[in-house]
N, C-alpha and C. Protein backbone atom coordinates (compact mmCIF):
# COMPACT_ATOMS: atom_id res chain seq x y z
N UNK A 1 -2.43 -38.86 -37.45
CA UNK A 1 -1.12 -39.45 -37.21
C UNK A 1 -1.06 -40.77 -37.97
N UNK A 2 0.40 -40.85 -38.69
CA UNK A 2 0.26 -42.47 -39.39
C UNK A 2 1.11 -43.11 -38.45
N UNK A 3 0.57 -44.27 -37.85
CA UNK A 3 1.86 -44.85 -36.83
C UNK A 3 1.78 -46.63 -37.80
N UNK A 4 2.58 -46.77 -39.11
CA UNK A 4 2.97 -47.98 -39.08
C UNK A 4 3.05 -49.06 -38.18
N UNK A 5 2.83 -50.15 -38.35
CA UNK A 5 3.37 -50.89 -37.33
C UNK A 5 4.45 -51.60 -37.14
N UNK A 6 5.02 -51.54 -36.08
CA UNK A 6 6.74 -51.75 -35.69
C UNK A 6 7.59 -50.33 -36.36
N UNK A 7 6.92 -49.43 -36.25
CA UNK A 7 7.58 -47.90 -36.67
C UNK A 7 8.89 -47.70 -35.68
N UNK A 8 10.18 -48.14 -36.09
CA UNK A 8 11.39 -47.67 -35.70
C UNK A 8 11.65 -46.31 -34.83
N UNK A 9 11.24 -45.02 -35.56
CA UNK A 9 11.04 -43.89 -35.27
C UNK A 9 9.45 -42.89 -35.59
N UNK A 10 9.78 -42.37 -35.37
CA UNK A 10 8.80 -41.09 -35.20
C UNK A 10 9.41 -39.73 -35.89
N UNK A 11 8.16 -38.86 -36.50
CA UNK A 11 8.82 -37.38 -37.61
C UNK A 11 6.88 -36.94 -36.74
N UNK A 12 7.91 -35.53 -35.92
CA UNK A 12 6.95 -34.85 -35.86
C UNK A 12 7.35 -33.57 -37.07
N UNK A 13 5.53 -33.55 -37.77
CA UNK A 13 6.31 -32.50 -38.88
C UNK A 13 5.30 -31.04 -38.30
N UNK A 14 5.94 -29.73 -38.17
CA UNK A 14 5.70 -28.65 -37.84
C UNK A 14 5.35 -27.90 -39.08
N UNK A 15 3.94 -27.24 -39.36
CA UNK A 15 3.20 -26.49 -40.41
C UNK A 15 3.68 -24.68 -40.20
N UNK A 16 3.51 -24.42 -41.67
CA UNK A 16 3.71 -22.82 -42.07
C UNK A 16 3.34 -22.12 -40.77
N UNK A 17 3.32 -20.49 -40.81
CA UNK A 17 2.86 -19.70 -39.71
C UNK A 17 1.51 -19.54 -39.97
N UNK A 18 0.63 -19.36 -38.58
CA UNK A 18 -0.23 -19.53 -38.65
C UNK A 18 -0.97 -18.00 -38.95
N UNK A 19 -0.25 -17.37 -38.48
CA UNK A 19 -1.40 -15.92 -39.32
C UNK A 19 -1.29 -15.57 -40.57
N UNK A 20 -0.41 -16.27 -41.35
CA UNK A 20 -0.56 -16.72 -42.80
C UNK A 20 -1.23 -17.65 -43.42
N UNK A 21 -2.45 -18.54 -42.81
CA UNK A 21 -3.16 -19.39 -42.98
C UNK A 21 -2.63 -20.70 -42.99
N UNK A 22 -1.46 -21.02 -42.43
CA UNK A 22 -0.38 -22.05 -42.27
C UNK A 22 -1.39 -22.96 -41.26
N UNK A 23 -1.65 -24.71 -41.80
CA UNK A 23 -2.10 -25.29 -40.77
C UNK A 23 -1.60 -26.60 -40.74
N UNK A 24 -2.22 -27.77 -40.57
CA UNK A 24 -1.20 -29.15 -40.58
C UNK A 24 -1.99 -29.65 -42.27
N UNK A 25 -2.69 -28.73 -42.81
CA UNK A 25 -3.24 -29.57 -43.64
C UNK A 25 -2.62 -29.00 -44.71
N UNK A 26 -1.71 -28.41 -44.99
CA UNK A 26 -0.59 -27.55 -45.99
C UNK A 26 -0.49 -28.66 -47.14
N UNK A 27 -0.50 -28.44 -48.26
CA UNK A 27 -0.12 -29.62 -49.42
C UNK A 27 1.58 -30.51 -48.95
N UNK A 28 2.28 -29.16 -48.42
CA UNK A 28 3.55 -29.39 -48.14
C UNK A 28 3.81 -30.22 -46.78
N UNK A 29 3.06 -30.03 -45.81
CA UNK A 29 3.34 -30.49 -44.65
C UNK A 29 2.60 -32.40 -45.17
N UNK A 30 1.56 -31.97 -45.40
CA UNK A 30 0.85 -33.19 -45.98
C UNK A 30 2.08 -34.87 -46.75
N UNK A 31 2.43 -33.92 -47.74
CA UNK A 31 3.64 -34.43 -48.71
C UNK A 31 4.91 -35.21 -47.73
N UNK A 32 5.32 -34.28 -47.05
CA UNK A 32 6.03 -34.75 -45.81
C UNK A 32 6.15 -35.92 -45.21
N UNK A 33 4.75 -35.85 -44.70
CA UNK A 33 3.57 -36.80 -43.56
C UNK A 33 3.77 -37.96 -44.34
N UNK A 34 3.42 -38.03 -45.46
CA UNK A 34 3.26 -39.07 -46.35
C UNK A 34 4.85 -39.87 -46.48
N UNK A 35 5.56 -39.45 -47.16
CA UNK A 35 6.45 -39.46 -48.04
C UNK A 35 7.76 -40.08 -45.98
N UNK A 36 7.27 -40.05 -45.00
CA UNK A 36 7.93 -40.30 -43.87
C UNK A 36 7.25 -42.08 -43.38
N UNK A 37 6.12 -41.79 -43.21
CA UNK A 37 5.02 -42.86 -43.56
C UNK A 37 5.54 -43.87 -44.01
N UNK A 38 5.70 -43.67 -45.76
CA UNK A 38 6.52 -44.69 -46.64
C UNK A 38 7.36 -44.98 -46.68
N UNK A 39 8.15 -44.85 -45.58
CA UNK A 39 9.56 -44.95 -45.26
C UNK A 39 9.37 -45.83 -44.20
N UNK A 40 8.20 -46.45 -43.71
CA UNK A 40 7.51 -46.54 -42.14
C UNK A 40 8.48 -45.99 -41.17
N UNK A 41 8.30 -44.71 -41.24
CA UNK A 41 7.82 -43.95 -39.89
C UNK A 41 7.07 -43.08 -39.24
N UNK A 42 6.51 -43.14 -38.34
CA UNK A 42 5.52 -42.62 -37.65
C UNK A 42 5.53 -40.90 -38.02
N UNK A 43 4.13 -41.09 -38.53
CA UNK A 43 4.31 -39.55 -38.36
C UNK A 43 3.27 -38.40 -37.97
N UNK A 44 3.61 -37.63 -37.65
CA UNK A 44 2.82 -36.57 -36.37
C UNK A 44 2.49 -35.28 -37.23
N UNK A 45 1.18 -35.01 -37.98
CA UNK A 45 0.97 -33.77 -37.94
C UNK A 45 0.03 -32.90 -37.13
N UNK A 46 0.33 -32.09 -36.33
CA UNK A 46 -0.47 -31.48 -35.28
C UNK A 46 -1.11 -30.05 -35.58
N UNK A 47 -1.87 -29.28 -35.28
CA UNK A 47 -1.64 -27.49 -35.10
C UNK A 47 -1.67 -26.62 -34.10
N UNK A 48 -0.22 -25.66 -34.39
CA UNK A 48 -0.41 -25.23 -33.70
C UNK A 48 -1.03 -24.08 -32.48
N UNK A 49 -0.79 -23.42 -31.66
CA UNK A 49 -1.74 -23.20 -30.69
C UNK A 49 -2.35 -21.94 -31.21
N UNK A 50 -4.15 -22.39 -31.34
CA UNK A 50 -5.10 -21.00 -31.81
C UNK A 50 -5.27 -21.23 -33.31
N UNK A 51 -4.46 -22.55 -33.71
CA UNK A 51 -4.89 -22.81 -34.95
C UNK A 51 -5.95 -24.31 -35.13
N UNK A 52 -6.93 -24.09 -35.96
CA UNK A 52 -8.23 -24.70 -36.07
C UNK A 52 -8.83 -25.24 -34.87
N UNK A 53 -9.09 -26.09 -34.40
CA UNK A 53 -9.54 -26.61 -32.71
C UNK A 53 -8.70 -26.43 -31.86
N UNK A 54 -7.03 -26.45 -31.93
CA UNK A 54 -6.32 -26.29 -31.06
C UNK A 54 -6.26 -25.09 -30.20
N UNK A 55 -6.75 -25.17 -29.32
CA UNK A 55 -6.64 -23.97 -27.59
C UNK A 55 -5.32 -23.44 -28.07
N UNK A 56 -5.95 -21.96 -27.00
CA UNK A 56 -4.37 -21.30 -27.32
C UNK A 56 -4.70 -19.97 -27.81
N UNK A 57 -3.43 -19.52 -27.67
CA UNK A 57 -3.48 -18.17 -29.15
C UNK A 57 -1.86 -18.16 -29.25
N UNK A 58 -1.77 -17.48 -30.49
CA UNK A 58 -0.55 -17.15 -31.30
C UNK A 58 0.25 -16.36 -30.15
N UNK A 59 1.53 -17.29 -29.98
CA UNK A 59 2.76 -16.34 -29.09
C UNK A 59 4.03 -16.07 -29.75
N UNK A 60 4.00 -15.86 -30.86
CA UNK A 60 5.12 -15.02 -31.27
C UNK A 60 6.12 -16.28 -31.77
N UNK A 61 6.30 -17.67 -31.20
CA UNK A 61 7.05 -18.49 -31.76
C UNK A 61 7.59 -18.79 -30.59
N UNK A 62 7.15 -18.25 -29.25
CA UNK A 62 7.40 -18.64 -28.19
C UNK A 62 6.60 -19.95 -27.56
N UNK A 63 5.72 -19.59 -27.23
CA UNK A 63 4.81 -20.96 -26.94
C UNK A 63 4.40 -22.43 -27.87
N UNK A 64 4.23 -21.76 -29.78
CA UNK A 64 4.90 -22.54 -30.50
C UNK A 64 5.83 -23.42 -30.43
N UNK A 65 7.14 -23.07 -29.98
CA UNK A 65 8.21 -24.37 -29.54
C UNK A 65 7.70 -24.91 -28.28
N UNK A 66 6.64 -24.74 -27.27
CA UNK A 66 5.99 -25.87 -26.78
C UNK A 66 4.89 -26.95 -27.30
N UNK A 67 4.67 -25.94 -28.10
CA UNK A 67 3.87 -27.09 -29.13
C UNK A 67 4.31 -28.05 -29.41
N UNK A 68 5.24 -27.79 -30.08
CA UNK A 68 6.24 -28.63 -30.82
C UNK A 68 7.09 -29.71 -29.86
N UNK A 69 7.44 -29.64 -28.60
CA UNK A 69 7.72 -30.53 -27.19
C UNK A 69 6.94 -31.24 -27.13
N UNK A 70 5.74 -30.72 -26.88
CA UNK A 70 4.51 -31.62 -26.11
C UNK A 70 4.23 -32.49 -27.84
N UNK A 71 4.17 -32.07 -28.94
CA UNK A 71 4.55 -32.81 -30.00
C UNK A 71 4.65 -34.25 -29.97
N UNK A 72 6.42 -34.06 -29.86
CA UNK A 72 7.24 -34.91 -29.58
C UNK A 72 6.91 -36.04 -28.50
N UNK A 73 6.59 -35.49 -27.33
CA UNK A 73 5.95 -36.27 -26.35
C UNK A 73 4.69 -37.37 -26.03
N UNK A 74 3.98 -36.47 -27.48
CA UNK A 74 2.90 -37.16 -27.56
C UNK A 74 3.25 -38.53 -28.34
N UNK A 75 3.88 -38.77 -29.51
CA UNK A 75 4.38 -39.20 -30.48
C UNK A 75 5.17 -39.92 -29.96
N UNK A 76 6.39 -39.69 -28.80
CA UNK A 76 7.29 -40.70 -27.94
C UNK A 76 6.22 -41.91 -27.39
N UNK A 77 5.78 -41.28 -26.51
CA UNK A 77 4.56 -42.03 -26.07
C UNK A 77 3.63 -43.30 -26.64
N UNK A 78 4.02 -42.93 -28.18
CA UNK A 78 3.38 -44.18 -28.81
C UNK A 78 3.98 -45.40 -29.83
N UNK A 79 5.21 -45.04 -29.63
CA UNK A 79 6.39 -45.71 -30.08
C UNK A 79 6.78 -47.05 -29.40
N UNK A 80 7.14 -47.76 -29.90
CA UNK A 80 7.53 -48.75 -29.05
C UNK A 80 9.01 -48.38 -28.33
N UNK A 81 9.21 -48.62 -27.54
CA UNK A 81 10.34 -48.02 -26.54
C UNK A 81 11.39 -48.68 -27.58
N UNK A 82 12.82 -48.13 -27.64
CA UNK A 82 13.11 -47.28 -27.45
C UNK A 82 13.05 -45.80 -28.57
N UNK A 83 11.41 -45.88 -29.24
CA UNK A 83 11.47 -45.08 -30.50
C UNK A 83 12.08 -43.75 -30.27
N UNK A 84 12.86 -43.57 -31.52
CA UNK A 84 13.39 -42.54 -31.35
C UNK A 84 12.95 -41.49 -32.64
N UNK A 85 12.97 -40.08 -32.47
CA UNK A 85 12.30 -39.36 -32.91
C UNK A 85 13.23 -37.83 -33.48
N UNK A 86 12.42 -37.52 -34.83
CA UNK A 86 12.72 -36.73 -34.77
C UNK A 86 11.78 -35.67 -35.85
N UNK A 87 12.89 -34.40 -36.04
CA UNK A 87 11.89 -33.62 -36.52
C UNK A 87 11.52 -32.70 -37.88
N UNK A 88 10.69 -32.83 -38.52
CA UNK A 88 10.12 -31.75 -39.67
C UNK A 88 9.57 -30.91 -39.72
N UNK A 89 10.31 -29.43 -40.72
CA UNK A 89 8.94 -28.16 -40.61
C UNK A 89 9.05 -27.88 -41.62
N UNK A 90 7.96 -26.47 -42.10
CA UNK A 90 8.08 -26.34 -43.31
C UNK A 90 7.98 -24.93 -43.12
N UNK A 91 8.76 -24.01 -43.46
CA UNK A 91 8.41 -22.75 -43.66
C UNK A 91 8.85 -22.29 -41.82
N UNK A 92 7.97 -21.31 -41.41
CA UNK A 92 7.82 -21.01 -40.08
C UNK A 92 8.36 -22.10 -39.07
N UNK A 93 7.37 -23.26 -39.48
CA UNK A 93 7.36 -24.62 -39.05
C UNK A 93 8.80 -25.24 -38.90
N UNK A 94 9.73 -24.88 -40.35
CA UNK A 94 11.13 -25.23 -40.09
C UNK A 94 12.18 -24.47 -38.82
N UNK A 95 11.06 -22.81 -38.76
CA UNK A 95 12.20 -22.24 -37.43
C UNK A 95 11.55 -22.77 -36.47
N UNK A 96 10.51 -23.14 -36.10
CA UNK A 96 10.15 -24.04 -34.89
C UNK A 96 10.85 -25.09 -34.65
N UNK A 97 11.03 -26.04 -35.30
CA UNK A 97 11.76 -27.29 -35.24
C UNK A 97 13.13 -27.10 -34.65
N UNK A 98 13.64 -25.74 -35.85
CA UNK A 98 15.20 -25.64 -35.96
C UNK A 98 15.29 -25.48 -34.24
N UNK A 99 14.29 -24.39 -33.48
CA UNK A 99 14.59 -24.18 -32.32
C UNK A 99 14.78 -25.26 -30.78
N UNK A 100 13.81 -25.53 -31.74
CA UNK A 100 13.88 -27.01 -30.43
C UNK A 100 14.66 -28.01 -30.43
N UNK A 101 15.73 -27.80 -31.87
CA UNK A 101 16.39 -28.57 -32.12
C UNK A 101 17.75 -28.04 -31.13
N UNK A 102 18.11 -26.67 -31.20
CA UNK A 102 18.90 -26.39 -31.08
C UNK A 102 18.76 -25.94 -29.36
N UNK A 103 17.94 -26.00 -28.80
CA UNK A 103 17.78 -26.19 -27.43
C UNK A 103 18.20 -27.38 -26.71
N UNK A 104 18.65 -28.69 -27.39
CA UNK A 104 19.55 -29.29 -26.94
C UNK A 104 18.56 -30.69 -27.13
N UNK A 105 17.12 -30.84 -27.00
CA UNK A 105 16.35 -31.90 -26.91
C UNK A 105 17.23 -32.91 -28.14
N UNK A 106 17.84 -34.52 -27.85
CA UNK A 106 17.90 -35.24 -28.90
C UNK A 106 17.13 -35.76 -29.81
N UNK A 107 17.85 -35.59 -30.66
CA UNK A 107 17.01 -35.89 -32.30
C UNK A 107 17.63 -37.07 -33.15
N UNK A 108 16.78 -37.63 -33.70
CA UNK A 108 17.27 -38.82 -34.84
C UNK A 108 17.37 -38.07 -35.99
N UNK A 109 16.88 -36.83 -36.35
CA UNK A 109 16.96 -36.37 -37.20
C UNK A 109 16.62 -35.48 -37.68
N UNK A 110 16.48 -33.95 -38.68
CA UNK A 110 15.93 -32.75 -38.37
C UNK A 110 15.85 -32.54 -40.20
N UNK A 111 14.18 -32.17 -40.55
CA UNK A 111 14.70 -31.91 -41.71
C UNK A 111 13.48 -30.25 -41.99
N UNK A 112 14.63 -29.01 -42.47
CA UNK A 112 14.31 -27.90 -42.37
C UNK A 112 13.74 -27.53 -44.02
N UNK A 113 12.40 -27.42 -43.99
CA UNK A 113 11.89 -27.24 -45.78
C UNK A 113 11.47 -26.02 -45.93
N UNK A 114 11.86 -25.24 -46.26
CA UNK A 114 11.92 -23.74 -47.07
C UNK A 114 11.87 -23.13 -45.98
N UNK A 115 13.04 -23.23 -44.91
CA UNK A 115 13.48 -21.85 -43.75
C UNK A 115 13.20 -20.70 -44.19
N UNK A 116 12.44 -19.75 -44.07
CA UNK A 116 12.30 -18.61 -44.08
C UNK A 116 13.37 -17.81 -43.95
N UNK A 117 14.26 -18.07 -44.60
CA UNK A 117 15.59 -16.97 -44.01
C UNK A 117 16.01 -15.92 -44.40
N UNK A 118 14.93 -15.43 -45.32
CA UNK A 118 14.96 -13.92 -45.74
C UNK A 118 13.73 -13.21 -45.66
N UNK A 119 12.60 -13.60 -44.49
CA UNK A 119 11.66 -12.84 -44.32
C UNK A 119 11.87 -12.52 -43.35
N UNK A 120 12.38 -12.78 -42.28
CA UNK A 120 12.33 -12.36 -40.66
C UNK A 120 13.65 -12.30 -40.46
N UNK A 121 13.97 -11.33 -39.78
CA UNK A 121 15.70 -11.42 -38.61
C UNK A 121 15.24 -13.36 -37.99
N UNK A 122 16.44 -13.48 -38.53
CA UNK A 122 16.19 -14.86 -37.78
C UNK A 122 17.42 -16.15 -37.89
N UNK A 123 18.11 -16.08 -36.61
CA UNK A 123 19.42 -16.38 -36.74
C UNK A 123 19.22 -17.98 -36.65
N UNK A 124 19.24 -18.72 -37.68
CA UNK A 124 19.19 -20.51 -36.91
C UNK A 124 20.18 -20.97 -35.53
N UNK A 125 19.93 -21.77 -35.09
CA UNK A 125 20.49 -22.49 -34.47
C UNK A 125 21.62 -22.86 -35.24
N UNK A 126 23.24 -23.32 -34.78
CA UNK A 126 24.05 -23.75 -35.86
C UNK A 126 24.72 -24.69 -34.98
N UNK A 127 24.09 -25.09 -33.83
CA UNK A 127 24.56 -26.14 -33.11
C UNK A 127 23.41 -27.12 -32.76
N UNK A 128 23.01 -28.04 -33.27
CA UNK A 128 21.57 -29.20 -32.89
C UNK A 128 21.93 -29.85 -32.89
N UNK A 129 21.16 -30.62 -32.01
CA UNK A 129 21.06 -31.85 -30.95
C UNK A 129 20.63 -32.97 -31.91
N UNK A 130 21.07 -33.00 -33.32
CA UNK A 130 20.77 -34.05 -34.14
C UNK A 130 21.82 -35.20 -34.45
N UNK A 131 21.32 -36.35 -34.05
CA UNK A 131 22.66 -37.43 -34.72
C UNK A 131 22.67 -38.14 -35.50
N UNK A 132 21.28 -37.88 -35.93
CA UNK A 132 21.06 -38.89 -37.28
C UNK A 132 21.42 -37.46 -38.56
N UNK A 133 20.57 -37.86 -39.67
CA UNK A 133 20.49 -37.06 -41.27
C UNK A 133 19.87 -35.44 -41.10
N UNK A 134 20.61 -34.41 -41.41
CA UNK A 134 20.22 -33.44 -41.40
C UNK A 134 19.83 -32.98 -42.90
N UNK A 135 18.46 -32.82 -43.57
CA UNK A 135 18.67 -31.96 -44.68
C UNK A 135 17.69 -30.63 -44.53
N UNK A 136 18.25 -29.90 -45.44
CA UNK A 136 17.96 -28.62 -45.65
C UNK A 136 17.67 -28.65 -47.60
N UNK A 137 15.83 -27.93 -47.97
CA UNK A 137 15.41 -28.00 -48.79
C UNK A 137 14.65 -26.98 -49.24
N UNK A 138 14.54 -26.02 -50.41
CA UNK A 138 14.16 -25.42 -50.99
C UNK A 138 14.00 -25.54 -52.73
N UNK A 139 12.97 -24.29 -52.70
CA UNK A 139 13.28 -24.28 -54.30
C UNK A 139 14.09 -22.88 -54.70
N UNK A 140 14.72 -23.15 -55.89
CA UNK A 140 15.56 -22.07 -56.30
C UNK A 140 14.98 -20.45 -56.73
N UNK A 141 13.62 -20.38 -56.90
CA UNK A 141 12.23 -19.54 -56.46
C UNK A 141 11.91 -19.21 -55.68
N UNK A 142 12.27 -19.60 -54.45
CA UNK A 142 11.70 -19.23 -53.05
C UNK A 142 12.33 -17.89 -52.65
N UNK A 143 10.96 -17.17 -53.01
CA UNK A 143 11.24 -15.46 -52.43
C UNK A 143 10.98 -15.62 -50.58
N UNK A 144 11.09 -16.32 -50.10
CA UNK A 144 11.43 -16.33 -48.74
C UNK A 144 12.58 -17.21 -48.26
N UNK A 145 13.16 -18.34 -49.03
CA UNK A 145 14.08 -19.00 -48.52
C UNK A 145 15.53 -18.58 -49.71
N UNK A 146 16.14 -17.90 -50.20
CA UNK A 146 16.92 -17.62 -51.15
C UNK A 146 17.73 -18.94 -51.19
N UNK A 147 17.71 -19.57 -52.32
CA UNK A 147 18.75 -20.37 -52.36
C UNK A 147 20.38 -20.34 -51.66
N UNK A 148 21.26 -19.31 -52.01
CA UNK A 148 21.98 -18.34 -51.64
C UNK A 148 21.86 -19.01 -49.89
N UNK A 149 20.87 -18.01 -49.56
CA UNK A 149 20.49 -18.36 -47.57
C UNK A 149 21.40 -19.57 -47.13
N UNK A 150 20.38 -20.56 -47.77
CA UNK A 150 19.92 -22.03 -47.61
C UNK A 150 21.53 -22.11 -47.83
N UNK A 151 22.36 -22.25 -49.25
CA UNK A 151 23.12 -22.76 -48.70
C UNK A 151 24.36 -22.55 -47.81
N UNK A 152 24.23 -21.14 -47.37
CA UNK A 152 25.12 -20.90 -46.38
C UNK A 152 24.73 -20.98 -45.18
N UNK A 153 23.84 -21.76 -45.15
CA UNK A 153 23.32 -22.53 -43.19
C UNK A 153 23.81 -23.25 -43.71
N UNK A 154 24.08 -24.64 -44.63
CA UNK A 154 24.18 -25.50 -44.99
C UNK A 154 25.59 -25.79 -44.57
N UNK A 155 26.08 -24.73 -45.17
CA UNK A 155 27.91 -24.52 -44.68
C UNK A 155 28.44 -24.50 -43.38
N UNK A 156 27.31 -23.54 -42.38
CA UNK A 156 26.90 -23.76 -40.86
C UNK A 156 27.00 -24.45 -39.85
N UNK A 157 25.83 -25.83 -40.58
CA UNK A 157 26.10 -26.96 -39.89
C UNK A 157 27.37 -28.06 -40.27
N UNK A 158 26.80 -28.80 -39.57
CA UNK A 158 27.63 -30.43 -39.81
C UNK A 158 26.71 -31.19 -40.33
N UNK A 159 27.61 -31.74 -41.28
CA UNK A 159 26.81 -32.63 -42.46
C UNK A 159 25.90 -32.44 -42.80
N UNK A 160 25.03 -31.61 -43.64
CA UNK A 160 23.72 -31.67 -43.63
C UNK A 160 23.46 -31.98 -45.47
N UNK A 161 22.62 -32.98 -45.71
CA UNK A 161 22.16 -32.36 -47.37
C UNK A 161 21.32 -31.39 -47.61
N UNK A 162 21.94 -30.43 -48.48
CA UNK A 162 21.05 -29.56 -49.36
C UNK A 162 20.83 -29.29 -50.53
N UNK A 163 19.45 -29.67 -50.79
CA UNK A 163 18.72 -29.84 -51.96
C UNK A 163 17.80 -28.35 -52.16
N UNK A 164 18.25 -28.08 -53.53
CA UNK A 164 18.23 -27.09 -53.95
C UNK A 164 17.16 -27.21 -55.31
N UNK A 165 15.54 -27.16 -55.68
CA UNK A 165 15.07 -27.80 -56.41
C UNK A 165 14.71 -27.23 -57.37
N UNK A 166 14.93 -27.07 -58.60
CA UNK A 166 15.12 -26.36 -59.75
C UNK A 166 13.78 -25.53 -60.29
N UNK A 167 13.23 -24.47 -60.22
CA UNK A 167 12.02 -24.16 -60.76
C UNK A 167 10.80 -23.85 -59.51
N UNK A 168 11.43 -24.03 -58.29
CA UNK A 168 10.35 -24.15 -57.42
C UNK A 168 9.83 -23.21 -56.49
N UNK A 169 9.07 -22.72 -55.67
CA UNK A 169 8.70 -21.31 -55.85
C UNK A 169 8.62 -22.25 -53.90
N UNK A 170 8.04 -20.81 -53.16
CA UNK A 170 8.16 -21.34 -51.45
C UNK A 170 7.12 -22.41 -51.20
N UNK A 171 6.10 -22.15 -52.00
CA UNK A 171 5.10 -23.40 -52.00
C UNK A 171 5.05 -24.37 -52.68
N UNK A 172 6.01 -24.84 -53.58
CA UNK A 172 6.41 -26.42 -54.24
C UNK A 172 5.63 -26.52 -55.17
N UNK A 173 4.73 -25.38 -55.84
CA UNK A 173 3.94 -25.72 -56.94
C UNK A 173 4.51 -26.14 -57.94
N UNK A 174 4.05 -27.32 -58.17
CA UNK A 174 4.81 -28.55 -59.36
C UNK A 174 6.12 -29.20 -58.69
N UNK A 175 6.36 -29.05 -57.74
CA UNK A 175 7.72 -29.40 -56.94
C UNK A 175 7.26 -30.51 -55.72
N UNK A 176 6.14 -30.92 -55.84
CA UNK A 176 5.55 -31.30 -54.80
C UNK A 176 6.68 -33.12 -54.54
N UNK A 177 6.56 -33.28 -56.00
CA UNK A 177 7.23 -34.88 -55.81
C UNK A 177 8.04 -34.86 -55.84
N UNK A 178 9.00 -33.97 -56.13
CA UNK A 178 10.93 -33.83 -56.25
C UNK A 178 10.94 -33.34 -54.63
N UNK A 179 10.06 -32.85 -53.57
CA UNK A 179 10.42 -32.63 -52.10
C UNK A 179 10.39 -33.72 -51.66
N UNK A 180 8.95 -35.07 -51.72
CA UNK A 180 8.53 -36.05 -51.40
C UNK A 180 10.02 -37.15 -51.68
N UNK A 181 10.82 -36.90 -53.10
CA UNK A 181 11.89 -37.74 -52.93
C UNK A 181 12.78 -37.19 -52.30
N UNK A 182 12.82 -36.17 -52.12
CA UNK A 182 14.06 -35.78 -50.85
C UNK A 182 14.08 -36.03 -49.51
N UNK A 183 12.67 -35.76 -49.10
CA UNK A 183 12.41 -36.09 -47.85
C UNK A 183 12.42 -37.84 -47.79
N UNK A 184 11.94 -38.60 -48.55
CA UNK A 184 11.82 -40.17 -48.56
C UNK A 184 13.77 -40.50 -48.36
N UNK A 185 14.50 -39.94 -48.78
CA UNK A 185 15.60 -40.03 -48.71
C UNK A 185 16.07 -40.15 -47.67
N UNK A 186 15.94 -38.65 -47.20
CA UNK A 186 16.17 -38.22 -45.41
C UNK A 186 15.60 -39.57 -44.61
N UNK A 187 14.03 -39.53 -44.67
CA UNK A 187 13.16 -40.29 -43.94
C UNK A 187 13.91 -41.93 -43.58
N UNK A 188 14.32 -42.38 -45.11
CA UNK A 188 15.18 -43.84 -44.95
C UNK A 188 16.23 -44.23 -43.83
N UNK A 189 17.31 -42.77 -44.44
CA UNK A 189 17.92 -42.81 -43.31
C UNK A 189 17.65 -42.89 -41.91
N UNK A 190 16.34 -42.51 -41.46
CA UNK A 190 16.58 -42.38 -39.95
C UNK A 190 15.57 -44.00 -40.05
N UNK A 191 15.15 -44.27 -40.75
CA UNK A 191 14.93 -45.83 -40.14
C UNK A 191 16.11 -46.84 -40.40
């Protein structure tokens, strides 16, 4: 965890799926972590349950969005009151977030990086509990997030930016620093 000091807010960021070898140590989730950091704000990468030391086993994306609570909780907890928090995923990691987003918990902010929205039936949330900066990010390569997808959630929500990154495949190879300025973008805003 990077907790700056006098960190405004908090970014818990949520990693790939895990029976795809998805963990918190992803180049992408990493990039994130960082690039939120330098923005100073606190940031939370965890794994989740049954992945590397973490207890548990894989529930389908059910027990996952408790991960992702108790997350948050952990991360509230170390904020100076009244930190406020919010959330990042990447892949899988982004429908985790999206869900807990859209379960009503408040958010400073929600940012969804290569939604899977053409590998799984998988309807987003199109109502979240976010009041700060919403963006939505892919590359125009991503055989799991279709550009196309991406930007018709985009249309979905309310206000959200979507960055659409030229050449970039679901894993950001060579895309790594054109996400890092998108997210630093997002990240500003919520401090």
């Amino acid at each position: 965890m990077a907790l700056p000091a006098g960190a405004p807010a908090g970014v818990v960021v949520c990693h790939p799926h895990p029976l795809y070898g998805g963990d918190m140590d992803s180049p992408v989730v990493m990039e994130i972590s960082r690039a939120c950091a330098a923005a100073g704000l606190a940031a939370l990468r965890f794994n989740f349950r049954g992945v590397g030391s973490s207890s548990g086993a894989w529930d389908d994306g059910r027990g996952e969005q408790d991960d992702v609570r108790a997350a948050l909780d952990h991360l509230q907890a170390r904020l100076p009151a009244p930190g406020r928090l919010a959330l990042a995923g990447y892949s899988f990691g982004a429908m985790m977030a999206a869900a807990v987003a859209g379960a009503g918990r408040p958010l400073a902010g929600l940012a969804l990086v290569a939604p899977p929205l053409g590998m799984r039936p998988w309807q987003p949330p199109t109502t979240l509990a976010v009041a700060g900066p919403l963006l939505l990010v892919a590359g125009d390569a991503d055989q799991y997030c279709p550009a196309s997808a991406l930007t018709a959630l985009g249309q979905a929500l309310s206000r959200p930016t979507v960055t659409i990154l030229d050449g970039v495949d679901h894993f950001f190879f060579g895309g790594l620093d054109r996400l890092a300025s998108a997210v630093s973008g997002w990240a500003a805003a919520i401090s």
